[in-house]
Protein backbone atom coordinates (compact mmCIF):
# COMPACT_ATOMS: atom_id res chain seq x y z
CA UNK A 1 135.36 138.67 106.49
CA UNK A 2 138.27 138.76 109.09
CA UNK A 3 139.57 141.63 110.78
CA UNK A 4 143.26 140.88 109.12
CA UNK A 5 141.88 140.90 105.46
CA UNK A 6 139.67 144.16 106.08
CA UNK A 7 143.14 145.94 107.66
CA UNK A 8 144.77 144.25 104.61
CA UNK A 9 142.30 145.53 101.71
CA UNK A 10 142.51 149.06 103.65
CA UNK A 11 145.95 149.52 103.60
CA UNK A 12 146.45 148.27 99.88
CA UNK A 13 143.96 150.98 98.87
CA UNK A 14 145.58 153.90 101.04
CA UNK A 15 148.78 152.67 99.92
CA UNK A 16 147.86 152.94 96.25
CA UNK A 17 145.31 156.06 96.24
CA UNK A 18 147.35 158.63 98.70
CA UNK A 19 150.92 156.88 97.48
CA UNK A 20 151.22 155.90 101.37
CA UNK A 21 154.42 153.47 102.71
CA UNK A 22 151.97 150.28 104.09
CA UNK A 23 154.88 150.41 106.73
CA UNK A 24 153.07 153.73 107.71
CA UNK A 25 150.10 152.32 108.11
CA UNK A 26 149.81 151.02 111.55
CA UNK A 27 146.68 150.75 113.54
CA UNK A 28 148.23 153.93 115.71
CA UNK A 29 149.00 155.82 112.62
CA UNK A 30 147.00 159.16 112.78
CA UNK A 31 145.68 160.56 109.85
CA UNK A 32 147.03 164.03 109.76
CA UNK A 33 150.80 162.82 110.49
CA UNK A 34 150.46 160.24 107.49
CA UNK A 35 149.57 163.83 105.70
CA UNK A 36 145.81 162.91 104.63
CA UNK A 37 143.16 166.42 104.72
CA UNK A 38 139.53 166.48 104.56
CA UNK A 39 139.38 166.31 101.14
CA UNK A 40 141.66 162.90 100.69
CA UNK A 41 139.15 161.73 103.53
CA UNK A 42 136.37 162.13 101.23
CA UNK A 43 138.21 160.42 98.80
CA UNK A 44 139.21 157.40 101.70
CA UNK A 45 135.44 157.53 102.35
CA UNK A 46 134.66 156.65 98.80
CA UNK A 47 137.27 154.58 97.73
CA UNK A 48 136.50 152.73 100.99
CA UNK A 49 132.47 152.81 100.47
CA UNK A 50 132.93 150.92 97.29
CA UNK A 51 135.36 148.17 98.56
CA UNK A 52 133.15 147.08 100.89
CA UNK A 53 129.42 147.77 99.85
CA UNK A 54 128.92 149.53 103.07
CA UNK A 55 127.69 153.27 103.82
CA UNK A 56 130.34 154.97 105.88
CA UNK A 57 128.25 158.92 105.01
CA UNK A 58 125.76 158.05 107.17
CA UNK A 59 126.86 155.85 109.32
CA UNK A 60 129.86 158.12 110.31
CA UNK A 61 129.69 159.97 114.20
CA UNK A 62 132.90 162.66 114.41
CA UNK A 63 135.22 160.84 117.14
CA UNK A 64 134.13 157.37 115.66
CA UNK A 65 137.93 157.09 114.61
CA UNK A 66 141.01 159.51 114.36
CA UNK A 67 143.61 156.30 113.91
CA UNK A 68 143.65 153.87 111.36
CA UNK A 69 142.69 151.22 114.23
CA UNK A 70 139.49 153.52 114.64
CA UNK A 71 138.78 152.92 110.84
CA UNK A 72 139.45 149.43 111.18
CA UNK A 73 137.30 149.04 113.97
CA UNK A 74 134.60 151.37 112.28
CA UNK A 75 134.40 149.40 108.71
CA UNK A 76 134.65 146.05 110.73
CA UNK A 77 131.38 146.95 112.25
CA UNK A 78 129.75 148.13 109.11
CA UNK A 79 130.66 145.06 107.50
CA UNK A 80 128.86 143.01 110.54
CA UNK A 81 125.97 145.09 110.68
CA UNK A 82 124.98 144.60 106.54
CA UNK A 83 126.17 141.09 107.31
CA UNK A 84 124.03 140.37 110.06
């Protein structure tokens, strides 16, 4: 999978599940200003777990991503690692 369809299938579903502007969601774009808590991340997390068949929960270091580029980056390299 390429890096534009992952950031594509990401924002789509933060778009729809936190009713999110996709023009918000730029790889800068930090969570707290696009007004997501811990408890929408552990929505994100699930939401985001089943999209991709991958295992964010324990795969997840705190400072592995703050932006949305981080999460793009992070998921990315999920997806190669249960690819590879």
């Amino acid at each position: 999978m390429q890096k534009e369809e992952i950031i594509k299938q990401i924002n789509a579903a933060l778009a729809k599940e936190f009713e999110l502007d996709e023009s918000m969601l730029t790889p800068d774009a930090d969570f707290v200003k696009l007004g997501l808590d811990s408890l929408d991340a552990v929505d994100m997390v699930i939401v985001l777990e089943q999209m991709f068949k991958i295992d964010i929960r324990n795969n997840y270091k705190v400072g592995d991503f703050g932006t949305l580029g981080g999460l793009y980056d992070f998921v990315e390299r999920l997806i190669k690692q249960k690819n590879a």
